[in-house]
Protein backbone atom coordinates (compact mmCIF):
# COMPACT_ATOMS: atom_id res chain seq x y z
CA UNK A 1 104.19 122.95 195.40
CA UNK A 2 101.16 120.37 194.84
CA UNK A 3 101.67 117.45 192.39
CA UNK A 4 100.03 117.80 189.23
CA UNK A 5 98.39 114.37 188.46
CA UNK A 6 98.44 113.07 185.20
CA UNK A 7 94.99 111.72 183.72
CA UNK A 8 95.36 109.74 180.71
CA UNK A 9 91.99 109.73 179.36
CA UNK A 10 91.78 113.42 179.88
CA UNK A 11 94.59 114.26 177.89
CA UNK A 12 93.29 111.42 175.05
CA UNK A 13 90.07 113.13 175.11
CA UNK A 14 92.02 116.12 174.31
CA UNK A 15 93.96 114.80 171.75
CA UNK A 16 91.15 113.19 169.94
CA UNK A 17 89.42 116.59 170.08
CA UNK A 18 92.40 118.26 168.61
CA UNK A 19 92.65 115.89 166.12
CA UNK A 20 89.22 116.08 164.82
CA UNK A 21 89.18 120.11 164.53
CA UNK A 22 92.29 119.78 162.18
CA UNK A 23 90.11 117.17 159.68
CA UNK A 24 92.46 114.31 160.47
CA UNK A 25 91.74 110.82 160.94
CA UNK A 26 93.45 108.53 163.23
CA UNK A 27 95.29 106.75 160.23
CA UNK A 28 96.30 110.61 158.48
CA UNK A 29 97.87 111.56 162.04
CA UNK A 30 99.55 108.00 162.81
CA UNK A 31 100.74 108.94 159.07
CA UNK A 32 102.09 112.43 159.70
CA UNK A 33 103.70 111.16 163.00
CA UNK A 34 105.32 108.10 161.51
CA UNK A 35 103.26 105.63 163.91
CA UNK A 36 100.71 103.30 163.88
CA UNK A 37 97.00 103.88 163.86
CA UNK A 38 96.36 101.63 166.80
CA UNK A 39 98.41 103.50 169.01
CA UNK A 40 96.99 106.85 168.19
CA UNK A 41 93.80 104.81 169.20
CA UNK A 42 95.28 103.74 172.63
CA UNK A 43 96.83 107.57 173.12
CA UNK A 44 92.99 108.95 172.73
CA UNK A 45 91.57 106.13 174.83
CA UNK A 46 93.94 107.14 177.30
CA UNK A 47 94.71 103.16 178.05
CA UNK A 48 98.59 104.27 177.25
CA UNK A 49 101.02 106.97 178.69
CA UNK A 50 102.92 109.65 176.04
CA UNK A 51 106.14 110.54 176.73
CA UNK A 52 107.19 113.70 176.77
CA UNK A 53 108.74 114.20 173.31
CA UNK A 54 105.83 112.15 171.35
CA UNK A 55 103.42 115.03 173.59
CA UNK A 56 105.53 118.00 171.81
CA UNK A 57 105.24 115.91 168.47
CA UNK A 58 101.52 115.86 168.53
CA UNK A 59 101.29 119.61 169.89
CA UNK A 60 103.67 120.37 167.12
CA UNK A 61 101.52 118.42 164.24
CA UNK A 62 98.06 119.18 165.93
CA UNK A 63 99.38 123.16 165.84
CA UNK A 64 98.79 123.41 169.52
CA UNK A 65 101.03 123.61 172.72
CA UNK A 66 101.93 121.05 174.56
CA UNK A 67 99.75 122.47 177.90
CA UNK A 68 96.92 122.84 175.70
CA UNK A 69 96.90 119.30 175.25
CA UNK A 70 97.88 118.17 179.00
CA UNK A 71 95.23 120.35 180.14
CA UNK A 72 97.42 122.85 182.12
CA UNK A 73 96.49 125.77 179.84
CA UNK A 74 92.70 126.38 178.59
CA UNK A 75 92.22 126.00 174.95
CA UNK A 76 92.34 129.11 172.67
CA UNK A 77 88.58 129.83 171.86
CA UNK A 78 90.02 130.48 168.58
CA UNK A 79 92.38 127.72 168.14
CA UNK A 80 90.61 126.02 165.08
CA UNK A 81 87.29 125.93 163.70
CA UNK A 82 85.87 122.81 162.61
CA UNK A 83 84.13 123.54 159.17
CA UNK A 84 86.32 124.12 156.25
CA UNK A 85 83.86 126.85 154.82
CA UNK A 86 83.80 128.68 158.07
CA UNK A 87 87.84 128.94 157.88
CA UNK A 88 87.75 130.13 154.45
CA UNK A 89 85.36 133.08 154.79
């Protein structure tokens, strides 16, 4: 079986993308997760590692799986829409 390697920024990139489909700013999701903006900041910039419970927190919050957000699954084409109005009708 081939290691999987683990990119950083990737899965930042991901999170940050997640994050802004669901409306949320770095300080409302530091908020919800009971952490500090900065290190939301750091996740997304990939320039720290999550463990693996803080990656099911986030999934969990972000309303997303966990592989979504590692990049071992492809994100549901439906998985949130950005606009507000677009949700609504």
């Amino acid at each position: 079986m081939p290691a999987v390697l683990v990119d950083e920024k990737a899965i930042g990139r991901r999170l940050r993308e997640f994050r802004e489909r669901r409306n949320l700013t770095q300080v409302k999701l530091a908020e919800r997760l009971g952490l500090d903006q900065t290190l939301i900041s750091a996740y997304e910039r990939g320039a720290i590692r999550m463990h693996a419970a803080l990656v099911a927190t986030f999934a969990k919050v972000l309303n997303a799986s966990a592989d979504e957000l590692l990049g071992l699954e492809k994100v549901k084409q439906n998985a949130v829409t950005k606009s507000r109005g677009l949700r609504a009708r």
